[in-house]
PDB file of N, CA and C in Angstrom:
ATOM      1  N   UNK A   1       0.846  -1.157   0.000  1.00  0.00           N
ATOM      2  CA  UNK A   1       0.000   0.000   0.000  1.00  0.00           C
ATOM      3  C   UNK A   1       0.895   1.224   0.000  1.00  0.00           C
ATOM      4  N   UNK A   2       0.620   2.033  -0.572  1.00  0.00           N
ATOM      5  CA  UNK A   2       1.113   3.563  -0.798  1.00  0.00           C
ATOM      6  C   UNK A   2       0.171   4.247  -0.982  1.00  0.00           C
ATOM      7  N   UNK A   3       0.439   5.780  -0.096  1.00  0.00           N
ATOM      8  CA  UNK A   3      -0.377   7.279  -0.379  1.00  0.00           C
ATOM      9  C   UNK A   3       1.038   7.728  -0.270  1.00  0.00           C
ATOM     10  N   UNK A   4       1.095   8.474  -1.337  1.00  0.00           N
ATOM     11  CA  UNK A   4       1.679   9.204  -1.669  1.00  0.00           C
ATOM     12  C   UNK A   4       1.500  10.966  -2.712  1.00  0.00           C
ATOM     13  N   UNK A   5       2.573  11.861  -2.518  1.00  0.00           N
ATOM     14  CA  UNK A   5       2.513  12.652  -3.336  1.00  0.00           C
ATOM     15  C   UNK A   5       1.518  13.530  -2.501  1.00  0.00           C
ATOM     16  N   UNK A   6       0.526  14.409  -3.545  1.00  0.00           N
ATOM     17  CA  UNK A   6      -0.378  15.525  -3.133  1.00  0.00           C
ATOM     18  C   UNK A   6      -1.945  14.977  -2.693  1.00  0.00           C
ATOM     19  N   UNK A   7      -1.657  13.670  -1.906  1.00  0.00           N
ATOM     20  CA  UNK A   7      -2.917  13.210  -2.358  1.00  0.00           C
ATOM     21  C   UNK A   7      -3.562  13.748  -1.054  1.00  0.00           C
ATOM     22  N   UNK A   8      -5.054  13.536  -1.070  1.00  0.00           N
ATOM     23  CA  UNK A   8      -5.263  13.590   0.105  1.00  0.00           C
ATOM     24  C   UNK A   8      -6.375  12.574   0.805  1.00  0.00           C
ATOM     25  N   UNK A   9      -6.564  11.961   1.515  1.00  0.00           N
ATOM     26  CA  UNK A   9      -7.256  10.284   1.805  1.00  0.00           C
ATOM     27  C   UNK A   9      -7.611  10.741   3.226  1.00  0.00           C
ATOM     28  N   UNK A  10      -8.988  10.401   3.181  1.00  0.00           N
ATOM     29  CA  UNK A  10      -9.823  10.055   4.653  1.00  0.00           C
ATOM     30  C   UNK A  10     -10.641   9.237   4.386  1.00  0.00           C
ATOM     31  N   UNK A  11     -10.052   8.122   5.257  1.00  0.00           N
ATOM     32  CA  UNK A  11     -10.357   6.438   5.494  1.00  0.00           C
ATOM     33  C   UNK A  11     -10.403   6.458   7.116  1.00  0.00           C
ATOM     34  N   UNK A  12     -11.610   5.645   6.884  1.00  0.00           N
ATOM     35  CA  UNK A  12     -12.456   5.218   8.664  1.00  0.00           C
ATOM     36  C   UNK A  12     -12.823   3.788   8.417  1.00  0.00           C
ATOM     37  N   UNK A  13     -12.145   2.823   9.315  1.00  0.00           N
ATOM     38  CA  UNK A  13     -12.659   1.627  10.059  1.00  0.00           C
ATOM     39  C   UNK A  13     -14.071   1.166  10.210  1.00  0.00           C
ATOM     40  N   UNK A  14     -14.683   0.361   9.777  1.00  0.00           N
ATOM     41  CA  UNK A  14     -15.641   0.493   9.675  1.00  0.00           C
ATOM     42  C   UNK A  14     -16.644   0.306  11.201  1.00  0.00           C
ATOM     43  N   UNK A  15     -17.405   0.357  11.718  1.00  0.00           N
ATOM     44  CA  UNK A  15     -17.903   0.699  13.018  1.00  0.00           C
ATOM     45  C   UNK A  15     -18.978  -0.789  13.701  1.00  0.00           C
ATOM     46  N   UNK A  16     -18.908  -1.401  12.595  1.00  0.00           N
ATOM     47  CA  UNK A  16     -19.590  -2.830  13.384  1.00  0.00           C
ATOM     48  C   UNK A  16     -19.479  -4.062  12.028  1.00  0.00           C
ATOM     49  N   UNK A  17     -19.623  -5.057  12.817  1.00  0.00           N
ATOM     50  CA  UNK A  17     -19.137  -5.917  12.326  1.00  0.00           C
ATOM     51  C   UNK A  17     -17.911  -7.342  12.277  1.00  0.00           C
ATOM     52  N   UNK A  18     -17.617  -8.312  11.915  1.00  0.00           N
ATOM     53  CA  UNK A  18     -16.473  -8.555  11.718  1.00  0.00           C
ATOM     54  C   UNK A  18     -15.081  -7.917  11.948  1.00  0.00           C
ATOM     55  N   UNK A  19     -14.785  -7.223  11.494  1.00  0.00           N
ATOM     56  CA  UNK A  19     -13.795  -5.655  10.992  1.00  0.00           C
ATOM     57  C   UNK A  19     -13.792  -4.596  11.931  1.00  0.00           C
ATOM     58  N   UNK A  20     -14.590  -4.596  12.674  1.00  0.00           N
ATOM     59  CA  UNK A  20     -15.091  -3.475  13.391  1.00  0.00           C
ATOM     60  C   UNK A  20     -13.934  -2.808  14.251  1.00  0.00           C
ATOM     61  N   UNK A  21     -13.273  -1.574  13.394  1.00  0.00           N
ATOM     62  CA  UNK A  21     -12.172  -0.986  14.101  1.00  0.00           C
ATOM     63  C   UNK A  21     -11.109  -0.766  13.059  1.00  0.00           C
ATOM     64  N   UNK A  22     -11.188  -1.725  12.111  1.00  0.00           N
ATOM     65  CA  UNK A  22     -10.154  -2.067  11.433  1.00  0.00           C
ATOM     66  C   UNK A  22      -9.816  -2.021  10.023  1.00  0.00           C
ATOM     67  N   UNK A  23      -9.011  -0.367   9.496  1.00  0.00           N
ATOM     68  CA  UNK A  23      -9.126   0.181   8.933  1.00  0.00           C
ATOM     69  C   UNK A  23      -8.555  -0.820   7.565  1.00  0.00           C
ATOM     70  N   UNK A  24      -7.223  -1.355   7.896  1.00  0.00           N
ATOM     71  CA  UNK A  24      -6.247  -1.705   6.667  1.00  0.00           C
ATOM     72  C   UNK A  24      -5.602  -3.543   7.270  1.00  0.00           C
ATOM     73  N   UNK A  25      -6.337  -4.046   6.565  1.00  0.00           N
ATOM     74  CA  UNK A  25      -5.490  -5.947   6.999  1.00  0.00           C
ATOM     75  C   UNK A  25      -4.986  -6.569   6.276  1.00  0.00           C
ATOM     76  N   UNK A  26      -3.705  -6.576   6.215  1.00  0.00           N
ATOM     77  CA  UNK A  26      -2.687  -7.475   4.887  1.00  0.00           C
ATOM     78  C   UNK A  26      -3.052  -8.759   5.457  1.00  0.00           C
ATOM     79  N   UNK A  27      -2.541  -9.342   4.443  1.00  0.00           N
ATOM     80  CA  UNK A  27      -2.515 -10.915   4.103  1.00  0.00           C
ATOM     81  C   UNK A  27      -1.440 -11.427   5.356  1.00  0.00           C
ATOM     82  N   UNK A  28      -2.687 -12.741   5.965  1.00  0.00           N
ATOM     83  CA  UNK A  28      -2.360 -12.992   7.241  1.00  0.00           C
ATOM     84  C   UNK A  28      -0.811 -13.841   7.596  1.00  0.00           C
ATOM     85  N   UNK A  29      -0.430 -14.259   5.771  1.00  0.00           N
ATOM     86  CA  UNK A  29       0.744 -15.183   6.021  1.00  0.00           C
ATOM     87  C   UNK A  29       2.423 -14.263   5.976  1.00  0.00           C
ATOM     88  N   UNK A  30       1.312 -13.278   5.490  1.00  0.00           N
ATOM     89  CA  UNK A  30       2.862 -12.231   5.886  1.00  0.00           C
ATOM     90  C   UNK A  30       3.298 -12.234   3.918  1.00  0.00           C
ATOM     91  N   UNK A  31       4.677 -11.604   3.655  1.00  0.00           N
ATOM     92  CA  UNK A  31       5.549 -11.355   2.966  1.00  0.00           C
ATOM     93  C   UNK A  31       5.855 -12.730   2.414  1.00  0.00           C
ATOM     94  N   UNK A  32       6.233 -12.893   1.063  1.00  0.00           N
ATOM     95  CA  UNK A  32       7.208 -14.026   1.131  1.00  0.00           C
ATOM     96  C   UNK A  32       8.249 -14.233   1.633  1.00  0.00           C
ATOM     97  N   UNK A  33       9.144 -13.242   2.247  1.00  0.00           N
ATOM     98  CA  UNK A  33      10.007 -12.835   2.388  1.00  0.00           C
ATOM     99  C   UNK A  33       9.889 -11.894   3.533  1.00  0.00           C
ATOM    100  N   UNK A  34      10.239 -11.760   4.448  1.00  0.00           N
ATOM    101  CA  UNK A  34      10.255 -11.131   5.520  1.00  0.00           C
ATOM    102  C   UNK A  34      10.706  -9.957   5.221  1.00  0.00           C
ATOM    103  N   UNK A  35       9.801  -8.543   5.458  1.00  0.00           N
ATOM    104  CA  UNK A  35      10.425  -7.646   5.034  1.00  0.00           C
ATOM    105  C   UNK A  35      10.215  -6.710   3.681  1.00  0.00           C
ATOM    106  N   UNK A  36      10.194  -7.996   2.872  1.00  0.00           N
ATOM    107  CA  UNK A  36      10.111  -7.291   1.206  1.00  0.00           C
ATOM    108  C   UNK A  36       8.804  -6.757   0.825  1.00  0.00           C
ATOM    109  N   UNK A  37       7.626  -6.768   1.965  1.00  0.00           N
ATOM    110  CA  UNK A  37       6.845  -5.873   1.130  1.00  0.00           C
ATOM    111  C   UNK A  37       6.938  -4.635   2.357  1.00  0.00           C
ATOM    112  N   UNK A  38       7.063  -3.489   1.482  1.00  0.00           N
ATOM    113  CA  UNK A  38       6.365  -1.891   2.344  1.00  0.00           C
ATOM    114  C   UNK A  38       5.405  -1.408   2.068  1.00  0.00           C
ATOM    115  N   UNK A  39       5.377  -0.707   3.152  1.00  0.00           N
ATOM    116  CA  UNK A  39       3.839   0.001   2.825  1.00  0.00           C
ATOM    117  C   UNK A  39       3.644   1.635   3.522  1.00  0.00           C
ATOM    118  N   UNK A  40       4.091   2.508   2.504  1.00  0.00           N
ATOM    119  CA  UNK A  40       4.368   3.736   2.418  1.00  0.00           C
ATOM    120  C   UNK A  40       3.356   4.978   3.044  1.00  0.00           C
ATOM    121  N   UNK A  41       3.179   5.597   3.837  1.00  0.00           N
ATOM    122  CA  UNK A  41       2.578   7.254   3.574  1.00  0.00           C
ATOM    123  C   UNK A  41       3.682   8.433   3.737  1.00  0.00           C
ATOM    124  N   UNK A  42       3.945   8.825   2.515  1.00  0.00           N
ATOM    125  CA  UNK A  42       4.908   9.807   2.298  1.00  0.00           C
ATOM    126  C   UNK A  42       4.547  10.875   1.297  1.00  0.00           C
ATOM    127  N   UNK A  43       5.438  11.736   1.331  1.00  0.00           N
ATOM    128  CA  UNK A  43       5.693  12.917   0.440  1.00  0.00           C
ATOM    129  C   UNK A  43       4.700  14.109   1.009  1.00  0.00           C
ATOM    130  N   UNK A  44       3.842  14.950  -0.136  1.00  0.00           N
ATOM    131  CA  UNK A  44       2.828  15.712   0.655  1.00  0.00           C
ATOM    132  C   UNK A  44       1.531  15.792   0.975  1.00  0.00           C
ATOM    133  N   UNK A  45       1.240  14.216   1.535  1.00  0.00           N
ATOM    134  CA  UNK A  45      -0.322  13.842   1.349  1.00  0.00           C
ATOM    135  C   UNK A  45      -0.500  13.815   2.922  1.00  0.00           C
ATOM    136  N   UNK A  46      -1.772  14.186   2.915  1.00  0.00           N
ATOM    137  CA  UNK A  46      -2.797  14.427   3.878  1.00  0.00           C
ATOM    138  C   UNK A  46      -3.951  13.574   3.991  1.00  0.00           C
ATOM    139  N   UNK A  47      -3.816  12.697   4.913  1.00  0.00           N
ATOM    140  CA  UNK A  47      -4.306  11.486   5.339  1.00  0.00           C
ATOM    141  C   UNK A  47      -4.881  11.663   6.656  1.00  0.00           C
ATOM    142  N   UNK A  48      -6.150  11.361   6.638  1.00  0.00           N
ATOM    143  CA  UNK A  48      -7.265  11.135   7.606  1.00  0.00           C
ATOM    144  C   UNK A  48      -7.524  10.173   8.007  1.00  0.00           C
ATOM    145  N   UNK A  49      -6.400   9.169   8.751  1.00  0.00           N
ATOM    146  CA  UNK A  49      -7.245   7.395   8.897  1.00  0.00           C
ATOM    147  C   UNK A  49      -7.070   7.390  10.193  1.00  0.00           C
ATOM    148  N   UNK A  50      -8.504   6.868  10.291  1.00  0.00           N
ATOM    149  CA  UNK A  50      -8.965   6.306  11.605  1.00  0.00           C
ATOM    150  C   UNK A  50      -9.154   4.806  11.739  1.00  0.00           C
ATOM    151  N   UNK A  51      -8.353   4.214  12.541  1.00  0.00           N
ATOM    152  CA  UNK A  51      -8.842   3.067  12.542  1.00  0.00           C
ATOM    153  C   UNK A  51      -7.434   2.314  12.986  1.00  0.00           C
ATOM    154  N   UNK A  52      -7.513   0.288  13.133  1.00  0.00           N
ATOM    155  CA  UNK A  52      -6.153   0.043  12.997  1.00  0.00           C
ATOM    156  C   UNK A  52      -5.705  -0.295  11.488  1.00  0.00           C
ATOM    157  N   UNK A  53      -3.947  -0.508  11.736  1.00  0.00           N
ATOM    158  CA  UNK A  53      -3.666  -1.294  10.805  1.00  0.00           C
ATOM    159  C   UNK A  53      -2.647  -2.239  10.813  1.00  0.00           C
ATOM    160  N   UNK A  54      -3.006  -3.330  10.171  1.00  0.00           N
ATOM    161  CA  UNK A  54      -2.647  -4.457  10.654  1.00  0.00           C
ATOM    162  C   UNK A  54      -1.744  -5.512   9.570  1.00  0.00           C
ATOM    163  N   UNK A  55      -0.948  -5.714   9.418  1.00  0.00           N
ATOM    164  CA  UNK A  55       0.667  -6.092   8.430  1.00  0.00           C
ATOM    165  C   UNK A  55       1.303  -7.252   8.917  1.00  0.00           C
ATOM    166  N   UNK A  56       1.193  -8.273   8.945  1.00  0.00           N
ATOM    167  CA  UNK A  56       1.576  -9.499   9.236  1.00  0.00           C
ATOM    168  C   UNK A  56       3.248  -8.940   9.421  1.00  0.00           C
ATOM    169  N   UNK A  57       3.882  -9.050   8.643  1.00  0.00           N
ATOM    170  CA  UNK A  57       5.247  -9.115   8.513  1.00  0.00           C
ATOM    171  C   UNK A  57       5.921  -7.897   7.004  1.00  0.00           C
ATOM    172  N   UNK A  58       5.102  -7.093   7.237  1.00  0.00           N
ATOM    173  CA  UNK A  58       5.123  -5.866   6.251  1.00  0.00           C
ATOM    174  C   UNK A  58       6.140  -4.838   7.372  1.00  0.00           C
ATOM    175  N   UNK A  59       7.027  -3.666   6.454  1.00  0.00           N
ATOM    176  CA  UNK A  59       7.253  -2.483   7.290  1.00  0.00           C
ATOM    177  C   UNK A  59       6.770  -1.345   6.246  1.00  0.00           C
ATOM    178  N   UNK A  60       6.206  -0.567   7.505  1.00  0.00           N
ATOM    179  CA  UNK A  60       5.597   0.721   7.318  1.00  0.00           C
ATOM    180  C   UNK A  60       6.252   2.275   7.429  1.00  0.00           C
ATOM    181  N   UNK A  61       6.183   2.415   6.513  1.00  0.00           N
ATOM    182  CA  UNK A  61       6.919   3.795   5.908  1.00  0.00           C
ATOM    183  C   UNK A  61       6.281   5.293   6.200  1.00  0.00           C
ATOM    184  N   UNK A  62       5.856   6.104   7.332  1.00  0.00           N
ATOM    185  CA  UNK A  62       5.625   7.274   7.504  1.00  0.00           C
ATOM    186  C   UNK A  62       6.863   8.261   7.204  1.00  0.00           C
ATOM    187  N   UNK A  63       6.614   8.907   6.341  1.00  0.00           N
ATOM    188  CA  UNK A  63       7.789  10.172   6.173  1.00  0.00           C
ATOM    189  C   UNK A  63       7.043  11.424   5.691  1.00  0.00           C
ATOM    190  N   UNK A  64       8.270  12.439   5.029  1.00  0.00           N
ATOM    191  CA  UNK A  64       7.875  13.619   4.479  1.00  0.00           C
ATOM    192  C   UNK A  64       7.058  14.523   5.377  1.00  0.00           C
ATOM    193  N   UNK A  65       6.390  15.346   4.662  1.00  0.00           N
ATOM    194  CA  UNK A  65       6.345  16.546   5.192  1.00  0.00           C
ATOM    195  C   UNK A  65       4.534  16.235   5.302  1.00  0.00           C
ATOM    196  N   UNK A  66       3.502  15.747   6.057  1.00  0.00           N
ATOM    197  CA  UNK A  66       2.039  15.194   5.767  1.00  0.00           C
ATOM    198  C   UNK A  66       1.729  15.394   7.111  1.00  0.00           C
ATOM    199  N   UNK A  67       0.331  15.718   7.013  1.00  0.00           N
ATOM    200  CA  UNK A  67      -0.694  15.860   8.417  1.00  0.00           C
ATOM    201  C   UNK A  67      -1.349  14.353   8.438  1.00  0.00           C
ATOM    202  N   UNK A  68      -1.392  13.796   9.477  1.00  0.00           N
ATOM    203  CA  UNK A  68      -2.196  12.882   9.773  1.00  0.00           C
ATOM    204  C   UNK A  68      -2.965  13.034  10.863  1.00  0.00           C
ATOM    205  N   UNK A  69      -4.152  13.702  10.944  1.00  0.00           N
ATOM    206  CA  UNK A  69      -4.932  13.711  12.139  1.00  0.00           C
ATOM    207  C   UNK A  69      -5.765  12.937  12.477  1.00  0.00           C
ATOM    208  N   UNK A  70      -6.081  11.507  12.351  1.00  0.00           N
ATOM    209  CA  UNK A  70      -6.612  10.828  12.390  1.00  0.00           C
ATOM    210  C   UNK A  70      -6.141   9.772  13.797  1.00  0.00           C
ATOM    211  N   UNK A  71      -6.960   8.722  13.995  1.00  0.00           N
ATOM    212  CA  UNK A  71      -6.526   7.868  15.233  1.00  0.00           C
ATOM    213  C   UNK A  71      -5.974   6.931  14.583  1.00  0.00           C
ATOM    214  N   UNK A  72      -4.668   6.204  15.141  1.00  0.00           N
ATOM    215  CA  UNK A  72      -4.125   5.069  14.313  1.00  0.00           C
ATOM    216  C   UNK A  72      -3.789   4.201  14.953  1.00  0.00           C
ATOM    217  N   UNK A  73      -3.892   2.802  14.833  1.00  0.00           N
ATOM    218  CA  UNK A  73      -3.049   1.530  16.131  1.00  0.00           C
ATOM    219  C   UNK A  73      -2.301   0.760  14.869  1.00  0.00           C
ATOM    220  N   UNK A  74      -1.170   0.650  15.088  1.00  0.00           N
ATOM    221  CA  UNK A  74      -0.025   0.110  13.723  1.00  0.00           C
ATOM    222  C   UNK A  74       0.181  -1.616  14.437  1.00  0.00           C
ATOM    223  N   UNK A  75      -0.336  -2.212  14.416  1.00  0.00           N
ATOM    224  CA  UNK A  75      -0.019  -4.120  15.167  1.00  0.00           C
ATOM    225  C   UNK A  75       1.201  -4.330  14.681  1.00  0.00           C
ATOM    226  N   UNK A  76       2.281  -4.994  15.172  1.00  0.00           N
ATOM    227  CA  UNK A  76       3.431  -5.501  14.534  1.00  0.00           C
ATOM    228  C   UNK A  76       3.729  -6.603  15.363  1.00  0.00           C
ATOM    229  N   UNK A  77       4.792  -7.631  14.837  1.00  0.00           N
ATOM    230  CA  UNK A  77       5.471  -8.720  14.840  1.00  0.00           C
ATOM    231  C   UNK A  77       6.023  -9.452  14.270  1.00  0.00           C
ATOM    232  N   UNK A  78       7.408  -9.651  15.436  1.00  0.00           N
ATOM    233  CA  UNK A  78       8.572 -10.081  15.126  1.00  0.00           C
ATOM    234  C   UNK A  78       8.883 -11.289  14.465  1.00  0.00           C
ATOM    235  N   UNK A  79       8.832 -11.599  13.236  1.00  0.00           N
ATOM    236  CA  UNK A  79       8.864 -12.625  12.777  1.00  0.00           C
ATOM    237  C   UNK A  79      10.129 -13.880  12.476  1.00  0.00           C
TER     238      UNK A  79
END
């Protein structure tokens, strides 16, 4: 996953259900490869996410110069 550039994204978790909370869920077996996939919000985008997100064995890329005012819970583990 990538946002990038001028974009600007407001994404909310959805509020009941299965899912309920849970904005973004990669694939539960992970990477083929530990590591080799990322998953980016950079450059000058303005991102509104509420919710968690959840990456088996993914790393996550926050950089640049971007507002994120939103609520976020990032799950990780050590694989």
């Amino acid at each position: 996953m990538t946002i990038s550039g001028q974009v600007t994204a407001n994404l909310s978790a959805p509020t009941s259900g299965s899912l309920d909370g849970i904005l973004l869920f990669g694939n539960r077996a992970g990477c083929s490869t530990v590591g080799s996939c990322v998953d980016q919000i950079n450059g000058g985008s303005t991102a509104v996410l509420n919710g968690a997100l959840y990456f088996a064995s993914d790393e996550i890329e926050i950089t640049g110069s971007h507002g994120c005012p939103g609520k976020i819970l990032v799950t990780c583990r050590n694989a």
